[in-house]
C-alpha atoms as a PDB file:
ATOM      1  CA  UNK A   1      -4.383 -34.857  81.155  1.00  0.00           C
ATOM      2  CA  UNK A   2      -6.956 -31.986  82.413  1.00  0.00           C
ATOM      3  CA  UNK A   3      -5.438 -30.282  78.850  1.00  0.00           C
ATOM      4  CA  UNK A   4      -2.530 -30.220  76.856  1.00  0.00           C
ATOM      5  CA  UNK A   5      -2.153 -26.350  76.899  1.00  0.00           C
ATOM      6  CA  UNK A   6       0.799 -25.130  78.633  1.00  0.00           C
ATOM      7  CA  UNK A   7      -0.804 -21.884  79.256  1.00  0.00           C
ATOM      8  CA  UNK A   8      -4.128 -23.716  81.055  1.00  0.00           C
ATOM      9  CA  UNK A   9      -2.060 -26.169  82.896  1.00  0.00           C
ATOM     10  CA  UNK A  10      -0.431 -24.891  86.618  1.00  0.00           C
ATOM     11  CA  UNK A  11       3.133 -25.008  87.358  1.00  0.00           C
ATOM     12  CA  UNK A  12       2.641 -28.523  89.406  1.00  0.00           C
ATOM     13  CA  UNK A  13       1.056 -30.165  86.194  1.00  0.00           C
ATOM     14  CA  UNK A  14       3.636 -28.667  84.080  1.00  0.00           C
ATOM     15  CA  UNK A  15       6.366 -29.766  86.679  1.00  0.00           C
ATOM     16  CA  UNK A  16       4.705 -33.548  86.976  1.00  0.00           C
ATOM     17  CA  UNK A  17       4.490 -33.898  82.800  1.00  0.00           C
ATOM     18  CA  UNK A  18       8.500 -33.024  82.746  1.00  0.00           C
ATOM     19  CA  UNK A  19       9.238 -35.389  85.056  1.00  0.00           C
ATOM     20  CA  UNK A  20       7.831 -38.291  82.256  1.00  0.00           C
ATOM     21  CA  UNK A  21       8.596 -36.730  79.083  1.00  0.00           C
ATOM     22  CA  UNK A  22      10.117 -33.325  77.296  1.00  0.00           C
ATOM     23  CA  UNK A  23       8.210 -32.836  74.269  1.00  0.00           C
ATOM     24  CA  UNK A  24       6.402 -29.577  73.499  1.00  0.00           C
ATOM     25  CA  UNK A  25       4.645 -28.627  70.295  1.00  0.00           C
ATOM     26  CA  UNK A  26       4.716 -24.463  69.487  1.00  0.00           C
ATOM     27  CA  UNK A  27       2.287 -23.352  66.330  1.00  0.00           C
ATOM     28  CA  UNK A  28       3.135 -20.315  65.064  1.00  0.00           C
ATOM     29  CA  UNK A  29       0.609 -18.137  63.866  1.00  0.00           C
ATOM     30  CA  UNK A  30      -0.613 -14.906  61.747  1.00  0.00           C
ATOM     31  CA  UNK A  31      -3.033 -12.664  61.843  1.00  0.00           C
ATOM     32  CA  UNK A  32      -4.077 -11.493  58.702  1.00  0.00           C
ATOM     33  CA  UNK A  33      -6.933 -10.654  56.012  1.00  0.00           C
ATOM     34  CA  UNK A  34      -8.077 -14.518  55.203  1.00  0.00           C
ATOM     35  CA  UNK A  35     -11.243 -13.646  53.144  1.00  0.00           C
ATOM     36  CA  UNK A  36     -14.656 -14.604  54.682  1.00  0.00           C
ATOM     37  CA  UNK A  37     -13.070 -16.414  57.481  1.00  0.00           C
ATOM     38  CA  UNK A  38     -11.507 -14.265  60.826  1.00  0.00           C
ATOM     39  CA  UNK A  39      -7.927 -12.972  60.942  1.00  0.00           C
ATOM     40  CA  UNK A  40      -6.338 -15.506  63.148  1.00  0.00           C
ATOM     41  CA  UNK A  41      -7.933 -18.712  60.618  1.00  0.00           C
ATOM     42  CA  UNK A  42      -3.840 -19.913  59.916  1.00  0.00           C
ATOM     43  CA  UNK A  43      -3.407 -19.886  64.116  1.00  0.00           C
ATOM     44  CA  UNK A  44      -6.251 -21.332  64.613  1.00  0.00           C
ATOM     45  CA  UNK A  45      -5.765 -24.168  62.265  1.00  0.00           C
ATOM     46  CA  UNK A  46      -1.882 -24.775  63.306  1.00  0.00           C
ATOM     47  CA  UNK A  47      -3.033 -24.294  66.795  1.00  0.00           C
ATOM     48  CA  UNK A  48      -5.635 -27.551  66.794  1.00  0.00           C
ATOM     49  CA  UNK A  49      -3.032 -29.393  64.334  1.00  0.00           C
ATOM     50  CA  UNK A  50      -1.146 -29.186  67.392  1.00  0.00           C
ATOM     51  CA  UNK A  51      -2.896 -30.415  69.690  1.00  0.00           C
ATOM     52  CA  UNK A  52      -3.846 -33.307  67.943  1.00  0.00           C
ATOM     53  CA  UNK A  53      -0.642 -34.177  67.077  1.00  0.00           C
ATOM     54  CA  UNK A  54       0.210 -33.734  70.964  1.00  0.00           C
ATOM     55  CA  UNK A  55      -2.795 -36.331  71.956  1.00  0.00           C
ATOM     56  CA  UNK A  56      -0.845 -38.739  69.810  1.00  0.00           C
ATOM     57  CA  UNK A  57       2.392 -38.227  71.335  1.00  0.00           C
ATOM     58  CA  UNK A  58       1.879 -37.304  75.128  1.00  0.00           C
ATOM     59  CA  UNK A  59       3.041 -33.591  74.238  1.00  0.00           C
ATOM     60  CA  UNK A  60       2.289 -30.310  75.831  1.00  0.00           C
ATOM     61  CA  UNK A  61       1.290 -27.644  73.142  1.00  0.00           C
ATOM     62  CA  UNK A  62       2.436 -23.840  73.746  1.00  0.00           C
ATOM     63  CA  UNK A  63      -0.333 -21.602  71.579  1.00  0.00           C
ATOM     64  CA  UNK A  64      -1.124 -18.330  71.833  1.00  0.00           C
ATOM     65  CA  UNK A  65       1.569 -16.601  69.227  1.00  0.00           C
ATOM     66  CA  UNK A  66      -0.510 -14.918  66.493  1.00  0.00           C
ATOM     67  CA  UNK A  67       1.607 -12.126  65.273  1.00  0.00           C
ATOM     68  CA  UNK A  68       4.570 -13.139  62.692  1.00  0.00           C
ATOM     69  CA  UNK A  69       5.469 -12.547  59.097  1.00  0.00           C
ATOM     70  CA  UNK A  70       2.136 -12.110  57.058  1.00  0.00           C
ATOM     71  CA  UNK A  71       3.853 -11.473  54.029  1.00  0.00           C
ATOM     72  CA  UNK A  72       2.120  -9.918  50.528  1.00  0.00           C
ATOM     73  CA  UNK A  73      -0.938  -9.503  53.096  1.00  0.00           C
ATOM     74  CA  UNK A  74      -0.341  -6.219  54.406  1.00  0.00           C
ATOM     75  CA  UNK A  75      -2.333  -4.727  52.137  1.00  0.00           C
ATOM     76  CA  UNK A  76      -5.163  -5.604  54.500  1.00  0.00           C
ATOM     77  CA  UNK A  77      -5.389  -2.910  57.150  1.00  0.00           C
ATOM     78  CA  UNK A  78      -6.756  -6.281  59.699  1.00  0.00           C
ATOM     79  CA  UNK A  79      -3.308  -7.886  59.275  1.00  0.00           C
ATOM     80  CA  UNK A  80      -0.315  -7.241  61.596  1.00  0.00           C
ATOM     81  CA  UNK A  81       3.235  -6.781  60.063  1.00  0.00           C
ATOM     82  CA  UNK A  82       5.675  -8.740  62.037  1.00  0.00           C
ATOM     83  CA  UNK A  83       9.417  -8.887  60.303  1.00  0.00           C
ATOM     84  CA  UNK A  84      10.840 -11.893  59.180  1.00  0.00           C
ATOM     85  CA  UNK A  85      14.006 -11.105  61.840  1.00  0.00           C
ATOM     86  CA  UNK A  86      12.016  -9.509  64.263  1.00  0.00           C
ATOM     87  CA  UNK A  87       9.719 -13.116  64.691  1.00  0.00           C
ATOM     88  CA  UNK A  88      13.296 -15.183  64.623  1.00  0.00           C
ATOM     89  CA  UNK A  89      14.625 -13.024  67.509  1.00  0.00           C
ATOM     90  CA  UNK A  90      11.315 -13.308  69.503  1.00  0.00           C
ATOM     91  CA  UNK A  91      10.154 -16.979  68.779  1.00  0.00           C
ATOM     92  CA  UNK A  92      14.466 -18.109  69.382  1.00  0.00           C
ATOM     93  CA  UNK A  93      13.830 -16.760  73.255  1.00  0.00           C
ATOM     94  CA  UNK A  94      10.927 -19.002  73.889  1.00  0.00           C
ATOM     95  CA  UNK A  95      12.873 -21.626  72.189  1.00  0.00           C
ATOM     96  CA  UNK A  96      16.180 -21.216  74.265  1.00  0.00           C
ATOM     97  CA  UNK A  97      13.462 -20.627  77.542  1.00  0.00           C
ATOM     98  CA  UNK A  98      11.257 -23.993  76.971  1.00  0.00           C
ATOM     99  CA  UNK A  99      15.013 -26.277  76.676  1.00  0.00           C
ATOM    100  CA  UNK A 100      15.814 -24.613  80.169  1.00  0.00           C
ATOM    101  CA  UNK A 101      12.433 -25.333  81.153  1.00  0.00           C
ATOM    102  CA  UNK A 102      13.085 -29.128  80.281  1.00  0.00           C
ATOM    103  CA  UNK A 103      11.187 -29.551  76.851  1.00  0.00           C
ATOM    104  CA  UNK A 104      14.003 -30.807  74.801  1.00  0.00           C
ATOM    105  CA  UNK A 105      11.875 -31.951  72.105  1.00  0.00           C
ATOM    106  CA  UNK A 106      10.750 -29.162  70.251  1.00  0.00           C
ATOM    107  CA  UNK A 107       8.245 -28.988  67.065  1.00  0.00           C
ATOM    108  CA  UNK A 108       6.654 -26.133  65.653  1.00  0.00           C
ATOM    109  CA  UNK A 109       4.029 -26.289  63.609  1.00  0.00           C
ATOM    110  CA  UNK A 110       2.586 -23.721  60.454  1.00  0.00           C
ATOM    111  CA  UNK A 111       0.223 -23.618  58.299  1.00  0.00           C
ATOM    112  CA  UNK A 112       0.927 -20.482  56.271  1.00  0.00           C
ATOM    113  CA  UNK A 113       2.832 -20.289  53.521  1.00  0.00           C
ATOM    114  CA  UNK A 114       6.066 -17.864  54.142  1.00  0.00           C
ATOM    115  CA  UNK A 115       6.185 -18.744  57.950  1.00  0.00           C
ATOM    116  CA  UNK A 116       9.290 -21.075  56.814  1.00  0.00           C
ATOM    117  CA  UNK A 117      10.881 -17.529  56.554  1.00  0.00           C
ATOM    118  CA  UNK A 118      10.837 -17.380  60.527  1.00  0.00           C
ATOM    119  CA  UNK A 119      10.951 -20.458  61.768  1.00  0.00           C
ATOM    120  CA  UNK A 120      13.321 -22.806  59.385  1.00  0.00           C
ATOM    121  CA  UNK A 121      16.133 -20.281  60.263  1.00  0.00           C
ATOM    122  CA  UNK A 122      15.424 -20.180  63.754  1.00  0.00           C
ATOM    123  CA  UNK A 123      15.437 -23.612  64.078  1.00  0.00           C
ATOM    124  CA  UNK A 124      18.746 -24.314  62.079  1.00  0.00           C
ATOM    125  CA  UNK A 125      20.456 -21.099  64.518  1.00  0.00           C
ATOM    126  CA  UNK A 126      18.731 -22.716  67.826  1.00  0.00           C
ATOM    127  CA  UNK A 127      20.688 -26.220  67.017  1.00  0.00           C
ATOM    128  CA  UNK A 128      24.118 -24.665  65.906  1.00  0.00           C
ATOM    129  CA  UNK A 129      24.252 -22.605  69.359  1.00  0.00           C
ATOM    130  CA  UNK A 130      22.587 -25.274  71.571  1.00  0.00           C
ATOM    131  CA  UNK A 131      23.119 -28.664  69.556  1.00  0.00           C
ATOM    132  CA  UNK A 132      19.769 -29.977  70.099  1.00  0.00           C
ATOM    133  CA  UNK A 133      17.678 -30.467  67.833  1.00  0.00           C
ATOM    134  CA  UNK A 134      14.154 -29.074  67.309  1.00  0.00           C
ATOM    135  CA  UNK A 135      11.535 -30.077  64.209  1.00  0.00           C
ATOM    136  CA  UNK A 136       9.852 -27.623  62.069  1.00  0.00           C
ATOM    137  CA  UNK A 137       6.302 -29.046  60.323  1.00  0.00           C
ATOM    138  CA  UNK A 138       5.162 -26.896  57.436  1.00  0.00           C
ATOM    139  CA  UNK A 139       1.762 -28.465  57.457  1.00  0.00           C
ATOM    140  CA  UNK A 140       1.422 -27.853  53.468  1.00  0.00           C
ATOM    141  CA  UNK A 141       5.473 -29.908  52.855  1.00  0.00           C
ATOM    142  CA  UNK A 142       4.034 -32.666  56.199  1.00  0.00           C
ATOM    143  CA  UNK A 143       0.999 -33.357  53.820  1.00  0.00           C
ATOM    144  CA  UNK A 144       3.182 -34.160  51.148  1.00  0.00           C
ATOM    145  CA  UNK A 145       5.188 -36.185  52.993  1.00  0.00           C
ATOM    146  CA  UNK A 146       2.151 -38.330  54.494  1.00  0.00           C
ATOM    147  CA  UNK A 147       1.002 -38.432  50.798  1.00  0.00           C
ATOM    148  CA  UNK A 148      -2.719 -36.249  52.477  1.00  0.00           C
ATOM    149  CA  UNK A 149      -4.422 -33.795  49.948  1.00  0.00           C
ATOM    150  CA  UNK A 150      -4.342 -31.003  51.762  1.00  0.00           C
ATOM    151  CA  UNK A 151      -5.428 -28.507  49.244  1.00  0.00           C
ATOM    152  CA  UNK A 152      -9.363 -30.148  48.562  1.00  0.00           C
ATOM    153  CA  UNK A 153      -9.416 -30.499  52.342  1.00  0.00           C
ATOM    154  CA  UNK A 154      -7.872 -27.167  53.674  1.00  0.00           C
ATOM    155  CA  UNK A 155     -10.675 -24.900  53.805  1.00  0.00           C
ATOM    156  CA  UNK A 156     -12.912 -27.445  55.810  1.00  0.00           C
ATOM    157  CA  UNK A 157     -10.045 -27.854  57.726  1.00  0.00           C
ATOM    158  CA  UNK A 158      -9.814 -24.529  58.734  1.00  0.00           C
ATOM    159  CA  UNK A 159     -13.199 -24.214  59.790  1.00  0.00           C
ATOM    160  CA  UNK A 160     -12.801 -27.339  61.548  1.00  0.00           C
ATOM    161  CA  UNK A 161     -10.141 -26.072  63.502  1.00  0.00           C
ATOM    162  CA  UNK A 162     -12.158 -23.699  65.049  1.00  0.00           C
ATOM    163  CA  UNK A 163     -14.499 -26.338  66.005  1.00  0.00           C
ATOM    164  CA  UNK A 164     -12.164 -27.924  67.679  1.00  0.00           C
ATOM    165  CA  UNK A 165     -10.724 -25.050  69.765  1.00  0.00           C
ATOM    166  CA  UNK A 166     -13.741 -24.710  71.007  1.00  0.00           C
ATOM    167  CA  UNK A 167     -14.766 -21.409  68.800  1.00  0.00           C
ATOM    168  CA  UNK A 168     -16.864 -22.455  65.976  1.00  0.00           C
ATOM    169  CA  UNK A 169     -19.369 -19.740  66.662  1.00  0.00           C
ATOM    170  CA  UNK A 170     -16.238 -17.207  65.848  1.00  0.00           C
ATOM    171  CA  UNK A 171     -16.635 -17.840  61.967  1.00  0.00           C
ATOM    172  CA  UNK A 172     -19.083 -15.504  61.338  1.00  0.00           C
ATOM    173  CA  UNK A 173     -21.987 -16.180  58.438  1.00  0.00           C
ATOM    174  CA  UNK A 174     -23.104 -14.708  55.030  1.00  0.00           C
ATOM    175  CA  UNK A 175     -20.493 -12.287  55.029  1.00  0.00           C
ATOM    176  CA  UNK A 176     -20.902 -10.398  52.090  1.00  0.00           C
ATOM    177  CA  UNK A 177     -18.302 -10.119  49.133  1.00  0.00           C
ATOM    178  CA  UNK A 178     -15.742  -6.796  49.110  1.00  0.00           C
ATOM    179  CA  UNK A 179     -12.749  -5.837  48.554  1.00  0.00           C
ATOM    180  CA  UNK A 180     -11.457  -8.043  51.045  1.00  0.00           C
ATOM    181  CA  UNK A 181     -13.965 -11.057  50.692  1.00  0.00           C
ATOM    182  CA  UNK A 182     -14.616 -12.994  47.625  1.00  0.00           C
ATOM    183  CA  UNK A 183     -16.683 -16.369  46.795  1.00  0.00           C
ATOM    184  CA  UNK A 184     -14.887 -17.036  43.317  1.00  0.00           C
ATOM    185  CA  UNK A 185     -11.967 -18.206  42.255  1.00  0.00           C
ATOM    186  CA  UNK A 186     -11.597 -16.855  39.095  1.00  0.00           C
ATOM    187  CA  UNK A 187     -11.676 -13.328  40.489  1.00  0.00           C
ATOM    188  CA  UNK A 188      -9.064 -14.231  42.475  1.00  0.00           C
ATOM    189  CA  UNK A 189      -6.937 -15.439  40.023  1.00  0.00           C
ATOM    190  CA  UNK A 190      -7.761 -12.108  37.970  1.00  0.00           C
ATOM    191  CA  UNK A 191      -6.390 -10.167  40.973  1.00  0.00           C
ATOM    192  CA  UNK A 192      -2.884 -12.428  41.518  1.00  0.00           C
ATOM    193  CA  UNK A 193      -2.716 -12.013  37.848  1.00  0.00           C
ATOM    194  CA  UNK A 194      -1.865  -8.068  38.162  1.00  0.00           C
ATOM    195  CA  UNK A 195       1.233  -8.900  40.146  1.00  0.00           C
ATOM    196  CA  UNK A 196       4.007  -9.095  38.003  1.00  0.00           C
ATOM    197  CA  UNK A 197       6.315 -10.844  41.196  1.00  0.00           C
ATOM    198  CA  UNK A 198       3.959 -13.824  40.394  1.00  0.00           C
ATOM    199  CA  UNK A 199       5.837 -14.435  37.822  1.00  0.00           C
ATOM    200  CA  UNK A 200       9.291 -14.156  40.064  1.00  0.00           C
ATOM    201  CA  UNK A 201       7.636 -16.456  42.310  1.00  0.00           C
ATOM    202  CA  UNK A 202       8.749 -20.061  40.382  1.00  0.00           C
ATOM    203  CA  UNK A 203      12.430 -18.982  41.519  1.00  0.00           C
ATOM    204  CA  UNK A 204      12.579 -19.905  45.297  1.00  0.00           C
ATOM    205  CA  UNK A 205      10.370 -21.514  47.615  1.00  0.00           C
ATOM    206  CA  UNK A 206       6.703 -19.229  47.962  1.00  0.00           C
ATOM    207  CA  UNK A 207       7.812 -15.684  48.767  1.00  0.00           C
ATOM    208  CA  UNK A 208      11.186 -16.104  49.078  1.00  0.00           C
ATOM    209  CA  UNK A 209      11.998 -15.393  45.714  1.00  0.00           C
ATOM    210  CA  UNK A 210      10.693 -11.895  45.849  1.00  0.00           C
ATOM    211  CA  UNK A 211       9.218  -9.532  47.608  1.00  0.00           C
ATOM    212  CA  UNK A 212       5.631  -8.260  46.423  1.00  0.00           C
ATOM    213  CA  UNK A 213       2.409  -7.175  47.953  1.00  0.00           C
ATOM    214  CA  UNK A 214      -1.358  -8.787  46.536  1.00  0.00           C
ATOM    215  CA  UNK A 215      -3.154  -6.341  44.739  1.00  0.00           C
ATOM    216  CA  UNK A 216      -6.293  -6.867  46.467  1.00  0.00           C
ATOM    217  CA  UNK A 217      -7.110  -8.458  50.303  1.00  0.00           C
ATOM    218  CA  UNK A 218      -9.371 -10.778  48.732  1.00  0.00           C
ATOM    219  CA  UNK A 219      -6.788 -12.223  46.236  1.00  0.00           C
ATOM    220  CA  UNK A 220      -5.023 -14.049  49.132  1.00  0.00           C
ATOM    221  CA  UNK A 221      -7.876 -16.535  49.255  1.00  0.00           C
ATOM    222  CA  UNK A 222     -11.423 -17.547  47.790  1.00  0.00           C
ATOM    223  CA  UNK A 223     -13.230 -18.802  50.701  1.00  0.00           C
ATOM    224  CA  UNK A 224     -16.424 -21.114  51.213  1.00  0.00           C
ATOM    225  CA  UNK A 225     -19.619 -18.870  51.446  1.00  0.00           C
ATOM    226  CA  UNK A 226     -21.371 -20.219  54.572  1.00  0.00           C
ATOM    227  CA  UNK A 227     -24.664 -19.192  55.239  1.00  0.00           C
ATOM    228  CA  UNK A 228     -26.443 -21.177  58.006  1.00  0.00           C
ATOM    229  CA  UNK A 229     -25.266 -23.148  61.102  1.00  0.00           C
ATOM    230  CA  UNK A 230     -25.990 -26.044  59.934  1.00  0.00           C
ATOM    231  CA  UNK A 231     -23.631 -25.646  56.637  1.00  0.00           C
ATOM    232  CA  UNK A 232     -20.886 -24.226  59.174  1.00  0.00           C
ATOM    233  CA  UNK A 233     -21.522 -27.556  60.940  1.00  0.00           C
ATOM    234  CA  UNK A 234     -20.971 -29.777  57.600  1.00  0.00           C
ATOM    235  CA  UNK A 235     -17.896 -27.888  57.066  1.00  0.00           C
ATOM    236  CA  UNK A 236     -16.639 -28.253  60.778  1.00  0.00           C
ATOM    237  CA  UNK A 237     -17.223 -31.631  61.072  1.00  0.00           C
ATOM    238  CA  UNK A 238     -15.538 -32.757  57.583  1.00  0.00           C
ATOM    239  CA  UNK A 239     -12.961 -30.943  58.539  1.00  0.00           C
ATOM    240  CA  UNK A 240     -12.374 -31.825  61.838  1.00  0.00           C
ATOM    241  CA  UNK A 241     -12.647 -35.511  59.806  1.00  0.00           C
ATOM    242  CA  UNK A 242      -9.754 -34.319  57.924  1.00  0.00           C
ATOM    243  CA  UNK A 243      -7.812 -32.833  60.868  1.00  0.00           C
ATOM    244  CA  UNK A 244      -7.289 -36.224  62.561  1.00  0.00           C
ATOM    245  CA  UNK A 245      -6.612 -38.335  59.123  1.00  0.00           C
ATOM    246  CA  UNK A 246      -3.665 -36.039  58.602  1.00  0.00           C
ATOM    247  CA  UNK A 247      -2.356 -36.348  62.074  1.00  0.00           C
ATOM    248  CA  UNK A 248      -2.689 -40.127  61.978  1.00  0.00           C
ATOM    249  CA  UNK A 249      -1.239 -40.209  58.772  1.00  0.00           C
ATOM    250  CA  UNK A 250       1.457 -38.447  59.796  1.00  0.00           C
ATOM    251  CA  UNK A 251       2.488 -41.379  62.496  1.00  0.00           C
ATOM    252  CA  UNK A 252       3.224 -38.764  65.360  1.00  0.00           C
ATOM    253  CA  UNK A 253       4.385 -41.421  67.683  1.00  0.00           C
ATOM    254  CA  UNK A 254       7.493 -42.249  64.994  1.00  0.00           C
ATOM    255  CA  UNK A 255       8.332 -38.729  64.685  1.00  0.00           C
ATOM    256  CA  UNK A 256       9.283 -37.492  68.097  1.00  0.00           C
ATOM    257  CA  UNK A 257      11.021 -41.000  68.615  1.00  0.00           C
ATOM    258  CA  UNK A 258      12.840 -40.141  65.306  1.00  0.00           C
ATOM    259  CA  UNK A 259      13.444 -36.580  67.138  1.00  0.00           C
ATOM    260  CA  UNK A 260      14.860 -38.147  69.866  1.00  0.00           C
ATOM    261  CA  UNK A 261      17.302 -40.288  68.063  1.00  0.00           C
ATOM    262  CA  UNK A 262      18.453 -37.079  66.483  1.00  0.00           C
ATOM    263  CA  UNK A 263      19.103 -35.442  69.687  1.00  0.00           C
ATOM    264  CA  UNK A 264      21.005 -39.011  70.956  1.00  0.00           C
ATOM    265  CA  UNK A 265      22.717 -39.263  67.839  1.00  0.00           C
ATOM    266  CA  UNK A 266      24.019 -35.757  67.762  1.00  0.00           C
ATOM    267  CA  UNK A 267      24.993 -36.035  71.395  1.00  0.00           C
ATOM    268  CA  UNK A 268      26.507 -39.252  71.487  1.00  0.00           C
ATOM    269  CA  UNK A 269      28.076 -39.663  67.716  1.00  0.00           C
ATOM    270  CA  UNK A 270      28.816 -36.076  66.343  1.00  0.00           C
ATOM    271  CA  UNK A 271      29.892 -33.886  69.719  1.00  0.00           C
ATOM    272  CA  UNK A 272      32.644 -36.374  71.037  1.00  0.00           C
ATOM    273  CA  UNK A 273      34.093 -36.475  67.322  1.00  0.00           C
ATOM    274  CA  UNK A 274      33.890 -32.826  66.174  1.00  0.00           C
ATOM    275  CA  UNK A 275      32.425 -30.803  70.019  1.00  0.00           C
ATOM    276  CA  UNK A 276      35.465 -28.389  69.962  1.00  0.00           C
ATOM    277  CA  UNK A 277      35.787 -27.720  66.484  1.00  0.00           C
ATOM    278  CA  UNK A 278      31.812 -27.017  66.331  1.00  0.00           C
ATOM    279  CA  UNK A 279      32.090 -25.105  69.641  1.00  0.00           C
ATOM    280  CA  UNK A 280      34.665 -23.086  67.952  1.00  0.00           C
ATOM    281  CA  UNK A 281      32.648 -22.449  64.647  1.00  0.00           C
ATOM    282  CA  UNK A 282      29.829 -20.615  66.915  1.00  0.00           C
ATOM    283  CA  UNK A 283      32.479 -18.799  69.344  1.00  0.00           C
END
C-alpha cells in the first residue's frame, strides 16, 4: 500500500482496503513532560508500534490522538490534562464510528503507563453495547507476554520511533539538565522518593491505586543524554532494531486471527444462547 495511515490514504484507498479486510490499529497517545526527549515521545512510540504491527497484518493504522490521561505528570506546565472519562467518551465515538465504517477488528495500542485507565474500560463498554470485540495492547503487559525486555530497550526504542515516523531530527540534542530534564537515575529516584502515594502504589495496577502528582517533571523519567547526530543515530537505529523484534515476537498475524475467532465465536456461540438476556442487561 502507498501507506498504512488512514489519515494519508483517500476515501477510494480506504474504500478498496475494506473491501479485503477490516482491521484497524488506533495508538493512543499523551503529551506530556518526558525529560530530554519531546512531549509527544509515548505517541510517537505507540504510533510506529503500530504501524509495524499493521505491515505484519495488512492493517490500516488511525494516529494522530495525542491528548489523553497524563496522569502524576501535570506538574509539567508542557503536558495536557485530559480526564480519564473525558478520553473514554471521546476515543468510544471513534470506536463506535470506525465499526460503521467497516473496521471490525479493532486494536489499540499504548505505551504509557495509566492509559489502561482510558482505554481497558472503553473497550470492555464498546463490546457489552456492540458485542464485538476490540483488543487493547499495553505495550509494557504485550512485552511480557512475548517474553521481550522492554525496559533495557525502551528508551532506544523511543528514539527509534521517531526515526521511523519519519522525525528523527525532532529529538532535539544536548539539552541541558533542569527541573524538568535529568541524566541520572538516582536523582530521580530521590525525587519519586518524596511522594508518599509511592508507597500506595503496590495496591492496584500503576496509578490506579491512588491518585498523586510527581514532585518534580524530571522524576517521571531519566533519559539518555544525546549529544551528536551520530549518537542520536546509534540510538535510532538500535531501537528501531528493537521495534521490529518486539512486533515479530509478538506473532501479529496470530493475533488478529485470534481476534477474529473472538468476534465469530461471540457471534455464532454466545448471542444465539444468551442475545436477549444480554440485550436486556444493556437496555
Amino acid at each position: 500500500m502507498r501507506t498504512r495511515f488512514l489519515s494519508k490514504l483517500t476515501n477510494g484507498e480506504v474504500e478498496e482496503y475494506l473491501n479485503r479486510n477490516d482491521i484497524i490499529f488506533v495508538p493512543v497517545g499523551v503529551t506530556e513532560t518526558h525529560g530530554a526527549l519531546p512531549l509527544d515521545s509515548e505517541t510517537v512510540l505507540a504510533e510506529a508500534i503500530a504501524l509495524k504491527m499493521a505491515e505484519e497484518s495488512d492493517g490500516l493504522v488511525l494516529h494522530n490522538l495525542p491528548y489523553f490521561f497524563p496522569g502524576g505528570t501535570i506538574v509539567g506546565r508542557g503536558t495536557i490534562q485530559m480526564s480519564v472519562k473525558d478520553g473514554m467518551a471521546y476515543l468510544d465515538k471513534i470506536a463506535k464510528s470506525l465499526l460503521n465504517q467497516g473496521f471490525r477488528r479493532q486494536i489499540y495500542i499504548t505505551s504509557h503507563g495509566p492509559a489502561y485507565l482510558t482505554v481497558s474500560g472503553m473497550v470492555r463498554d464498546f463490546f457489552d453495547e456492540t458485542k464485538v470485540p476490540a483488543l487493547y495492547m499495553d505495550v509494557l503487559k504485550a512485552a511480557e507476554a512475548a517474553k521481550f525486555n522492554l525496559m533495557d530497550a525502551f528508551h532506544d526504542m523511543s528514539i527509534g520511533a521517531y526515526k521511523i515516523l519519519g522525525r528523527l531530527e525532532d529529538v532535539p540534542l544536548n539539552v541541558p539538565e533542569s527541573h524538568s530534564v535529568t541524566y541520572d537515575v538516582q536523582h530521580m529516584l530521590a525525587g519519586m522518593s518524596k511522594n508518599p502515594g509511592n508507597t500506595l502504589g503496590k495496591y492496584a495496577y500503576q496509578s490506579g491505586a491512588v491518585g498523586s502528582y510527581f514532585y518534580e517533571p524530571s522524576d517521571h523519567m531519566a533519559t539518555p543524554l544525546l549529544t551528536t547526530p551520530e549518537e542520536r543515530e546509534e540510538h535510532a537505529e538500535a531501537g528501531v532494531q528493537a521495534i521490529n523484534e518486539f512486533v515479530k515476537a509478538l506473532d501479529m498475524p496470530a493475533i488478529v486471527e485470534t481476534l477474529r475467532q473472538v468476534d465469530e465465536y461471540t457471534r455464532d456461540t454466545v448471542l444465539p444462547k444468551y442475545g436477549a438476556h444480554l440485550q436486556g442487561r444493556n437496555a
